[in-house]
PDB file of N, CA and C in Angstrom:
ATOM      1  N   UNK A   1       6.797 -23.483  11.838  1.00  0.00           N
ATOM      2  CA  UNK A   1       7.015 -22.997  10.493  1.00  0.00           C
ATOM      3  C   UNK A   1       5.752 -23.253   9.666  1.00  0.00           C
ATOM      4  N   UNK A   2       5.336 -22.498   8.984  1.00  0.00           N
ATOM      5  CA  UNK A   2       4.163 -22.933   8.037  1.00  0.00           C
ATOM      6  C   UNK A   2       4.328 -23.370   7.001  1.00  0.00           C
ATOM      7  N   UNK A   3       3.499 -23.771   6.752  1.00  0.00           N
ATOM      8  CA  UNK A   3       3.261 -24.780   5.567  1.00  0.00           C
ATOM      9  C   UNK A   3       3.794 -23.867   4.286  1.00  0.00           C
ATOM     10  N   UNK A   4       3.760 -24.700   3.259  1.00  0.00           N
ATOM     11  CA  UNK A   4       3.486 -23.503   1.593  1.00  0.00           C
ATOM     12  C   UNK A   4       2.260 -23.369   1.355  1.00  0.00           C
ATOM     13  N   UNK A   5       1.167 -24.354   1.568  1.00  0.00           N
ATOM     14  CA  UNK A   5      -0.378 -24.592   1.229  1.00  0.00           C
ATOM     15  C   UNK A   5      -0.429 -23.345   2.476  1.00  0.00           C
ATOM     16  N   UNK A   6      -0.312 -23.284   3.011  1.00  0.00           N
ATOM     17  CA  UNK A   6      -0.655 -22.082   4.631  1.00  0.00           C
ATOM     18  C   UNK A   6      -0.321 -20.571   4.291  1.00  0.00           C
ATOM     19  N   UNK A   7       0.930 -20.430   3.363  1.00  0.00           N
ATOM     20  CA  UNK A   7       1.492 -19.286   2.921  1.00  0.00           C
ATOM     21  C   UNK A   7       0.597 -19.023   1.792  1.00  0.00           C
ATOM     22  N   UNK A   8       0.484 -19.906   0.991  1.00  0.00           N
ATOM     23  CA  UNK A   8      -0.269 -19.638  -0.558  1.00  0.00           C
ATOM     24  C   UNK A   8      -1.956 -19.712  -0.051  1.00  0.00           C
ATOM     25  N   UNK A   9      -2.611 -20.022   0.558  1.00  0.00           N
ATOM     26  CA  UNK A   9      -3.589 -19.616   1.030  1.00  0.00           C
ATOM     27  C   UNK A   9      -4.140 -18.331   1.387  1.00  0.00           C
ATOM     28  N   UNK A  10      -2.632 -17.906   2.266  1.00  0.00           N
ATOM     29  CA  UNK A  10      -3.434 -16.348   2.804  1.00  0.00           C
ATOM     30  C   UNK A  10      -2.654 -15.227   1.652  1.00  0.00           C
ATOM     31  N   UNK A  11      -1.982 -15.744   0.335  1.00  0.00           N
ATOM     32  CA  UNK A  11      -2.374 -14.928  -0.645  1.00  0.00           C
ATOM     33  C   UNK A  11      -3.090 -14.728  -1.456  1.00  0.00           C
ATOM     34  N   UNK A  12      -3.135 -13.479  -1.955  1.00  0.00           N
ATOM     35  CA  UNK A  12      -4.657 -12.820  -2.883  1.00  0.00           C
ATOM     36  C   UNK A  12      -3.761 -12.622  -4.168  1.00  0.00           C
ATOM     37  N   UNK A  13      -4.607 -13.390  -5.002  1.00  0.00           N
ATOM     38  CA  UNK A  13      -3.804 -13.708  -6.255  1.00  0.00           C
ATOM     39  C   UNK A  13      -4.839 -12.823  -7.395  1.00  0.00           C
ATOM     40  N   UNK A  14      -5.455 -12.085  -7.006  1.00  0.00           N
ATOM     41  CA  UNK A  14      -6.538 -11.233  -7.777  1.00  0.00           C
ATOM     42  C   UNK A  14      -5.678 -10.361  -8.614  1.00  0.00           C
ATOM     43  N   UNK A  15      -6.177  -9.609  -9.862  1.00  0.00           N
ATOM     44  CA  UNK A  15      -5.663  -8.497 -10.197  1.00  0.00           C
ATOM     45  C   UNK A  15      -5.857  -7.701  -9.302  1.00  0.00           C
ATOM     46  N   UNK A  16      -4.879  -6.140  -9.128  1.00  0.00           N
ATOM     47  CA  UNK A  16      -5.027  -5.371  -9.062  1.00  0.00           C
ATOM     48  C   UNK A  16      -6.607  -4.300  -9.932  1.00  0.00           C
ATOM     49  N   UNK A  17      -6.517  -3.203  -9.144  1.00  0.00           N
ATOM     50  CA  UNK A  17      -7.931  -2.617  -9.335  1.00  0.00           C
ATOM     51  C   UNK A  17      -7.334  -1.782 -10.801  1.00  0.00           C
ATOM     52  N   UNK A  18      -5.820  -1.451 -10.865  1.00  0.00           N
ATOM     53  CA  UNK A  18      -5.730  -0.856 -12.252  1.00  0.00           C
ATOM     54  C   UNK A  18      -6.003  -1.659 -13.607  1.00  0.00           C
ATOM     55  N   UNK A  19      -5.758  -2.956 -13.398  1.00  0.00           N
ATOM     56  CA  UNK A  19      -5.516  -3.515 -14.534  1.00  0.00           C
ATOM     57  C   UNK A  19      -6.385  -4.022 -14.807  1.00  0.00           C
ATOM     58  N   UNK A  20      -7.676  -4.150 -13.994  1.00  0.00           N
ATOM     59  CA  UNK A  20      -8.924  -3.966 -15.224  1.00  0.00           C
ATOM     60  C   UNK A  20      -9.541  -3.092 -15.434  1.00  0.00           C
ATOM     61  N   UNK A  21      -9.101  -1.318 -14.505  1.00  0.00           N
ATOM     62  CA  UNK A  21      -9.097  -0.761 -15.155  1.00  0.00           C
ATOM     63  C   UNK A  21      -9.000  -0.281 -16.812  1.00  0.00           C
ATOM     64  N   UNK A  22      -7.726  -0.991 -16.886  1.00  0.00           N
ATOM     65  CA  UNK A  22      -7.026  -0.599 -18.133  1.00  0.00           C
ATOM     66  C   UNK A  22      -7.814  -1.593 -19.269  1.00  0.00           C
ATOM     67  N   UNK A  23      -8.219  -2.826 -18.935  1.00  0.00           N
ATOM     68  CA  UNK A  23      -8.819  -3.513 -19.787  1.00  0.00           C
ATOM     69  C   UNK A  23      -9.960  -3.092 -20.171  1.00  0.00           C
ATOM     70  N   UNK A  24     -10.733  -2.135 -19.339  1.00  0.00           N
ATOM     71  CA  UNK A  24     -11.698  -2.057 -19.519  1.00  0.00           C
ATOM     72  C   UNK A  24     -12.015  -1.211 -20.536  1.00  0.00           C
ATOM     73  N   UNK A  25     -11.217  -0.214 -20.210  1.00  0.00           N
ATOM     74  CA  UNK A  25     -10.853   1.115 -20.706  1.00  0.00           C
ATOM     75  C   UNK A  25     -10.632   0.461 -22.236  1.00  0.00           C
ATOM     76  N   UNK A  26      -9.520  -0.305 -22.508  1.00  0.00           N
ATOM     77  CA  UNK A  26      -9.199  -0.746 -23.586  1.00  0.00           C
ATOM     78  C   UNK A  26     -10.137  -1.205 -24.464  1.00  0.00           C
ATOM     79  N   UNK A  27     -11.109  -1.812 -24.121  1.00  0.00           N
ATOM     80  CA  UNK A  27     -11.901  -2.831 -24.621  1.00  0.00           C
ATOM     81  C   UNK A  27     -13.312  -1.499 -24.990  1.00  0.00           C
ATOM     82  N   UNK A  28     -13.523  -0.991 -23.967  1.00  0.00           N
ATOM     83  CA  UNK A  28     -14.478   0.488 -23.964  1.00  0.00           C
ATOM     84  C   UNK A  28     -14.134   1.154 -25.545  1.00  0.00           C
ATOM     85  N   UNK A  29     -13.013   1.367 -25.243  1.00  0.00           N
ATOM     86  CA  UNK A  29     -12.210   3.496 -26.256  1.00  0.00           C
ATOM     87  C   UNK A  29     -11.668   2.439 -27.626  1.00  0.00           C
ATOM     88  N   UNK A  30     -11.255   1.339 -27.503  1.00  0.00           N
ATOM     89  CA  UNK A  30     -10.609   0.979 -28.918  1.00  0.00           C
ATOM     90  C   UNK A  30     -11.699  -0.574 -29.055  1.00  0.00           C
ATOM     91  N   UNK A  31     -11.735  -1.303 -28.559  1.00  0.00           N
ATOM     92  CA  UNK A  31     -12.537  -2.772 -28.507  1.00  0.00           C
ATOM     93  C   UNK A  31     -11.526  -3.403 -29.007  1.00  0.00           C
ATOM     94  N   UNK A  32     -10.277  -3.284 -28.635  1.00  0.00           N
ATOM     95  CA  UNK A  32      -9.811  -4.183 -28.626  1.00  0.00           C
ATOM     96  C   UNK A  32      -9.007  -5.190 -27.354  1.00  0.00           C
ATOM     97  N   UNK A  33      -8.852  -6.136 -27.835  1.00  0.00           N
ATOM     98  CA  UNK A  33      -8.229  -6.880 -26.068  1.00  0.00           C
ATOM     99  C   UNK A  33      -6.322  -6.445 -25.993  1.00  0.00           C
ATOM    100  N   UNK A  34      -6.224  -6.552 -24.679  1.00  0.00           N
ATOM    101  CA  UNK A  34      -4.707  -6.311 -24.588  1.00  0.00           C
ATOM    102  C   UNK A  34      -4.418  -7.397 -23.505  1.00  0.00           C
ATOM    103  N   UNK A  35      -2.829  -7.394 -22.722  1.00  0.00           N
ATOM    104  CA  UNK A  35      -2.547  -8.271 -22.093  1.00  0.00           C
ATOM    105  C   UNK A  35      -1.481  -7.072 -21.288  1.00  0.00           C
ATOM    106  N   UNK A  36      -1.750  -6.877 -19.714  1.00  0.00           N
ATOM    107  CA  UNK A  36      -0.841  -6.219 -18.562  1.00  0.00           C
ATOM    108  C   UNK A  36      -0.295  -6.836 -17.947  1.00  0.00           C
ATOM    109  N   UNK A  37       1.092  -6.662 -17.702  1.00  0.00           N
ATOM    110  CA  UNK A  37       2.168  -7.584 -16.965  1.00  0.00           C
ATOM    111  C   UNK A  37       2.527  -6.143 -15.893  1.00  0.00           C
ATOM    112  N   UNK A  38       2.685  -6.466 -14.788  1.00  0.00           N
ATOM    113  CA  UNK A  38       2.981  -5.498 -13.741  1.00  0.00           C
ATOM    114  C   UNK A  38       4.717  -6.188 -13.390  1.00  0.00           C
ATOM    115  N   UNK A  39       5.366  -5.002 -13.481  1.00  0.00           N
ATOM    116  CA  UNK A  39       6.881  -5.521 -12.507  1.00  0.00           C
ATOM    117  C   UNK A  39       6.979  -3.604 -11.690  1.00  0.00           C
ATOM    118  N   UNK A  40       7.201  -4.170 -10.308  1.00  0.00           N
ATOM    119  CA  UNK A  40       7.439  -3.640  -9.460  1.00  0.00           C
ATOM    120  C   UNK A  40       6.664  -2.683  -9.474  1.00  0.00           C
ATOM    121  N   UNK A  41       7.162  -1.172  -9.870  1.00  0.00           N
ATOM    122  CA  UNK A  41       6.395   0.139 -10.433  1.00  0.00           C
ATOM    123  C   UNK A  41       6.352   0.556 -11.801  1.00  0.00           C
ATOM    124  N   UNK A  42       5.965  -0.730 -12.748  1.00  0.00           N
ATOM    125  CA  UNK A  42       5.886  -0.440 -13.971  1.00  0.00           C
ATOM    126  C   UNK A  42       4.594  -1.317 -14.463  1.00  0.00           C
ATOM    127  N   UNK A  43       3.779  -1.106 -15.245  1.00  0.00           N
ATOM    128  CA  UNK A  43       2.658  -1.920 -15.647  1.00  0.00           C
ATOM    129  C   UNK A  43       3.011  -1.584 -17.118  1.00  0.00           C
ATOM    130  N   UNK A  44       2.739  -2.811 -17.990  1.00  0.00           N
ATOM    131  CA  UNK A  44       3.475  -2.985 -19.007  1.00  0.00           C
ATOM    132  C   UNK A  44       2.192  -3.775 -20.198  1.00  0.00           C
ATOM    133  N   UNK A  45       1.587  -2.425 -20.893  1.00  0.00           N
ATOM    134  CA  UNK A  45       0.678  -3.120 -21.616  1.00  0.00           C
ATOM    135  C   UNK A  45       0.302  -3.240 -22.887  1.00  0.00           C
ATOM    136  N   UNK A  46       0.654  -4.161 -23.477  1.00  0.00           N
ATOM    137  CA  UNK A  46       0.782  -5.298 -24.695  1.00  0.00           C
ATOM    138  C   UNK A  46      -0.240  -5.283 -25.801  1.00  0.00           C
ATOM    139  N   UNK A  47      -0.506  -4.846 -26.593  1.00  0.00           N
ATOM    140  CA  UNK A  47      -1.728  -4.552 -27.584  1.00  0.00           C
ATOM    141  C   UNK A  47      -1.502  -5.725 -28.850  1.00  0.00           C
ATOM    142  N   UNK A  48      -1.838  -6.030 -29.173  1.00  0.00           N
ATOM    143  CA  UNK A  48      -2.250  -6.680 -31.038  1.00  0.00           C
ATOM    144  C   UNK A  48      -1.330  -6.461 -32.161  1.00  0.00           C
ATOM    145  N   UNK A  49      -1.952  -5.116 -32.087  1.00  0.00           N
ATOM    146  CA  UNK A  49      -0.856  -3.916 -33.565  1.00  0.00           C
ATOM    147  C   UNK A  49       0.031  -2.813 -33.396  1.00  0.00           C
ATOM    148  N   UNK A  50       0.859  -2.756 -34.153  1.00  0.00           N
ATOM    149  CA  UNK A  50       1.310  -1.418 -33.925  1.00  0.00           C
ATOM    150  C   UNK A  50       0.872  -0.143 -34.599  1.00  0.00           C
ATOM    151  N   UNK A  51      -0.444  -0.077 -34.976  1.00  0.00           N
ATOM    152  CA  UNK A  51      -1.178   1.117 -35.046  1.00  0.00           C
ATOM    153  C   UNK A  51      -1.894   1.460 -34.061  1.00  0.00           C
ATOM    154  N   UNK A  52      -2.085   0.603 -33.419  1.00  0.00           N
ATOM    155  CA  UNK A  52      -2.605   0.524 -32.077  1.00  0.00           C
ATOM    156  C   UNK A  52      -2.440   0.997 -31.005  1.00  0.00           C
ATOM    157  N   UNK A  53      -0.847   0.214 -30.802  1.00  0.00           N
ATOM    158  CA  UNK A  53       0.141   0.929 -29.731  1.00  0.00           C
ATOM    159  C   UNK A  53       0.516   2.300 -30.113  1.00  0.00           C
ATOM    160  N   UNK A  54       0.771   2.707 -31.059  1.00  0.00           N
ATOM    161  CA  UNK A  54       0.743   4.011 -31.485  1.00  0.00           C
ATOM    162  C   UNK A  54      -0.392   5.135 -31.212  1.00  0.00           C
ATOM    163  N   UNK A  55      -1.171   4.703 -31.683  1.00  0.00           N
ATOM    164  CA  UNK A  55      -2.583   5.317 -30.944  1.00  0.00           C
ATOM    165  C   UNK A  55      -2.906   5.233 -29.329  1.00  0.00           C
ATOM    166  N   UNK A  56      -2.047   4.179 -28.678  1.00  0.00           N
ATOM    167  CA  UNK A  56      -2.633   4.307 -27.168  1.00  0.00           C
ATOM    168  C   UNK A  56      -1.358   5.390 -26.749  1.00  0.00           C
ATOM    169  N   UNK A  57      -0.441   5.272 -27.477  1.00  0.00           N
ATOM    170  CA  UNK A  57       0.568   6.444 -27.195  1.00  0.00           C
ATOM    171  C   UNK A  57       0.499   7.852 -27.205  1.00  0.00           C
ATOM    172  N   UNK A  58      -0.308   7.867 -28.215  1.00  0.00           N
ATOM    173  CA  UNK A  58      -0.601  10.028 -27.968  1.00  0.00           C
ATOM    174  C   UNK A  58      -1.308  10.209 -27.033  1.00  0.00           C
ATOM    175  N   UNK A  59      -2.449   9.181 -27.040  1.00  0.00           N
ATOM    176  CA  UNK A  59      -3.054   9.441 -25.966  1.00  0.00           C
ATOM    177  C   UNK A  59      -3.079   9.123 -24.784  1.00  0.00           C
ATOM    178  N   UNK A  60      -1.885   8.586 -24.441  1.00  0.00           N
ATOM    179  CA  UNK A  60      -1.250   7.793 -23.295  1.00  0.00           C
ATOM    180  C   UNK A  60      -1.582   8.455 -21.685  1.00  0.00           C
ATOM    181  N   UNK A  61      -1.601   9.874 -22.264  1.00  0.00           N
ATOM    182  CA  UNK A  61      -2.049  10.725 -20.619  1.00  0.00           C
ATOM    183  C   UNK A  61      -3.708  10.530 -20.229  1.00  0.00           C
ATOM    184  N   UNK A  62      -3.905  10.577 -21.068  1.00  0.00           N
ATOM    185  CA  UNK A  62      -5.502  10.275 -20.927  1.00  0.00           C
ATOM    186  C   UNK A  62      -5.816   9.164 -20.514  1.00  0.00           C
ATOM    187  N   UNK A  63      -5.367   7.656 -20.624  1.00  0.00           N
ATOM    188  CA  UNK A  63      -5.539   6.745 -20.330  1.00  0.00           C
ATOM    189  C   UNK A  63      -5.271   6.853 -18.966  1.00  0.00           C
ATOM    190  N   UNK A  64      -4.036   7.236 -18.529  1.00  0.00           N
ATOM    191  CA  UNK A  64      -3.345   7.520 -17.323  1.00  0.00           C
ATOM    192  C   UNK A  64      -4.710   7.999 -16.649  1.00  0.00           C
ATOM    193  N   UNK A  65      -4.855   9.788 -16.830  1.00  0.00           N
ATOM    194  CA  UNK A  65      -5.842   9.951 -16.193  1.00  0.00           C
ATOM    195  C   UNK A  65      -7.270   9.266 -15.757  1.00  0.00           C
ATOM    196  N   UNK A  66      -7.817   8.580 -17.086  1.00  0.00           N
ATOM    197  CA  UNK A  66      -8.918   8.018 -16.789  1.00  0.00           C
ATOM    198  C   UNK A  66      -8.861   6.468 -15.346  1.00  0.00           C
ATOM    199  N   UNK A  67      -8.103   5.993 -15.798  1.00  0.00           N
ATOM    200  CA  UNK A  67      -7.861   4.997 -15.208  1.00  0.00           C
ATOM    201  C   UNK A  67      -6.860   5.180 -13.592  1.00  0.00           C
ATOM    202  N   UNK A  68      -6.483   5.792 -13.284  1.00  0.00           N
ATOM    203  CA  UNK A  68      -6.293   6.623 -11.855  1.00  0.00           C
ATOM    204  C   UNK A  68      -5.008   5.957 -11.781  1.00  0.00           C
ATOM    205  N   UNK A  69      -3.718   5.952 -12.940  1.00  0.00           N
ATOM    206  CA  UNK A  69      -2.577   5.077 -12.899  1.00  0.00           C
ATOM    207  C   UNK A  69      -1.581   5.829 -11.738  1.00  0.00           C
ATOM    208  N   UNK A  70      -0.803   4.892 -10.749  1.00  0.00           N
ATOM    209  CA  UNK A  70      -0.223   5.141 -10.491  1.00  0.00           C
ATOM    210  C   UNK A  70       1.439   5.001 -10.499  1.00  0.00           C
ATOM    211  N   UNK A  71       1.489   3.997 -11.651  1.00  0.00           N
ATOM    212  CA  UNK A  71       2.453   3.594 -12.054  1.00  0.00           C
ATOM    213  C   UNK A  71       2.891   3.877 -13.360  1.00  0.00           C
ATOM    214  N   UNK A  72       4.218   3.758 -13.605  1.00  0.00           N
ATOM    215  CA  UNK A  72       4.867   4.370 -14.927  1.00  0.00           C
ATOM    216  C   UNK A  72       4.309   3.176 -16.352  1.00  0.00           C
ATOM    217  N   UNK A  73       3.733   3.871 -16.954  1.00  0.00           N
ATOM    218  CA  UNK A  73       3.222   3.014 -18.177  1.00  0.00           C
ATOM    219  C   UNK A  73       4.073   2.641 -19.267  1.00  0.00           C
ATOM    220  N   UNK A  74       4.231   1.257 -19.514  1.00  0.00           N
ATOM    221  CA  UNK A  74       5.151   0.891 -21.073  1.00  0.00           C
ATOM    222  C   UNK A  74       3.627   0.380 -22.107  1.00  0.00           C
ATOM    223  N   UNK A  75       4.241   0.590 -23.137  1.00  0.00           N
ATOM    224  CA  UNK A  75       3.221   0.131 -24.365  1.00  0.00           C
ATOM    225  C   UNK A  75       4.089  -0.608 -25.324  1.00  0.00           C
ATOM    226  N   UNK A  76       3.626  -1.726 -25.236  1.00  0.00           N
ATOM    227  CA  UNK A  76       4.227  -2.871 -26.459  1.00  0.00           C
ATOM    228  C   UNK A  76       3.213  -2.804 -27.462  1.00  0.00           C
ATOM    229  N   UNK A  77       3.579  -3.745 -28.510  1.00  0.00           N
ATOM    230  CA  UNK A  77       2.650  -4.746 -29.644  1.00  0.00           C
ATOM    231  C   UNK A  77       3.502  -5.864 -29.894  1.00  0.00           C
ATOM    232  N   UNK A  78       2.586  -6.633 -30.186  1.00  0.00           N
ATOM    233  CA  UNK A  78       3.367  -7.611 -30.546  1.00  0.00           C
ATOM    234  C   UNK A  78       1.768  -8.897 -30.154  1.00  0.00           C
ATOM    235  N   UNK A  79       2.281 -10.131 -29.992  1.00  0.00           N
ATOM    236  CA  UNK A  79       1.379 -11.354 -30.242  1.00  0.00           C
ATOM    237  C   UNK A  79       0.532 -11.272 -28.864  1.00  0.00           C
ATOM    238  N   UNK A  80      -0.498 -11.374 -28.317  1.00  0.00           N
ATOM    239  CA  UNK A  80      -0.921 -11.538 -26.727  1.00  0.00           C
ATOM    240  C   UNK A  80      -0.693 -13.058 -26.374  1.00  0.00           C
TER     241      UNK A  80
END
């Protein structure tokens, strides 16, 4: 049986390649910082303001596109 140190070793605890995508993107098109929580097939990302989130919302396909999403996008605001 293996260890937990043996199991947690041979995982890769890295982000994913979208989600700094998305930071980047974020930090690029608005300069501002955000915070992405991934559950299952949903990436779930968290902005500052809600003029903000509003604004990443119209343009929500575009982000999609730029950033090569393959998952269904939520947009919060609220505290990071």
């Amino acid at each position: 049986m293996d260890s937990l140190q043996e199991i947690l070793g041979k995982k890769n605890f890295a982000a994913p390649d979208e989600v700094k995508a998305v930071k980047d993107y974020m930090q690029r098109r608005y300069k501002s910082d955000c915070s992405i929580q991934i559950q299952r097939d949903t990436l779930i990302l968290k902005v500052p303001n809600s003029s903000l989130a509003s604004t990443v919302r119209l343009e929500q396909n575009r982000l999609i596109d730029a950033c090569h999403l393959k998952k269904r996008l939520v947009i919060r605001w609220g505290r990071l």
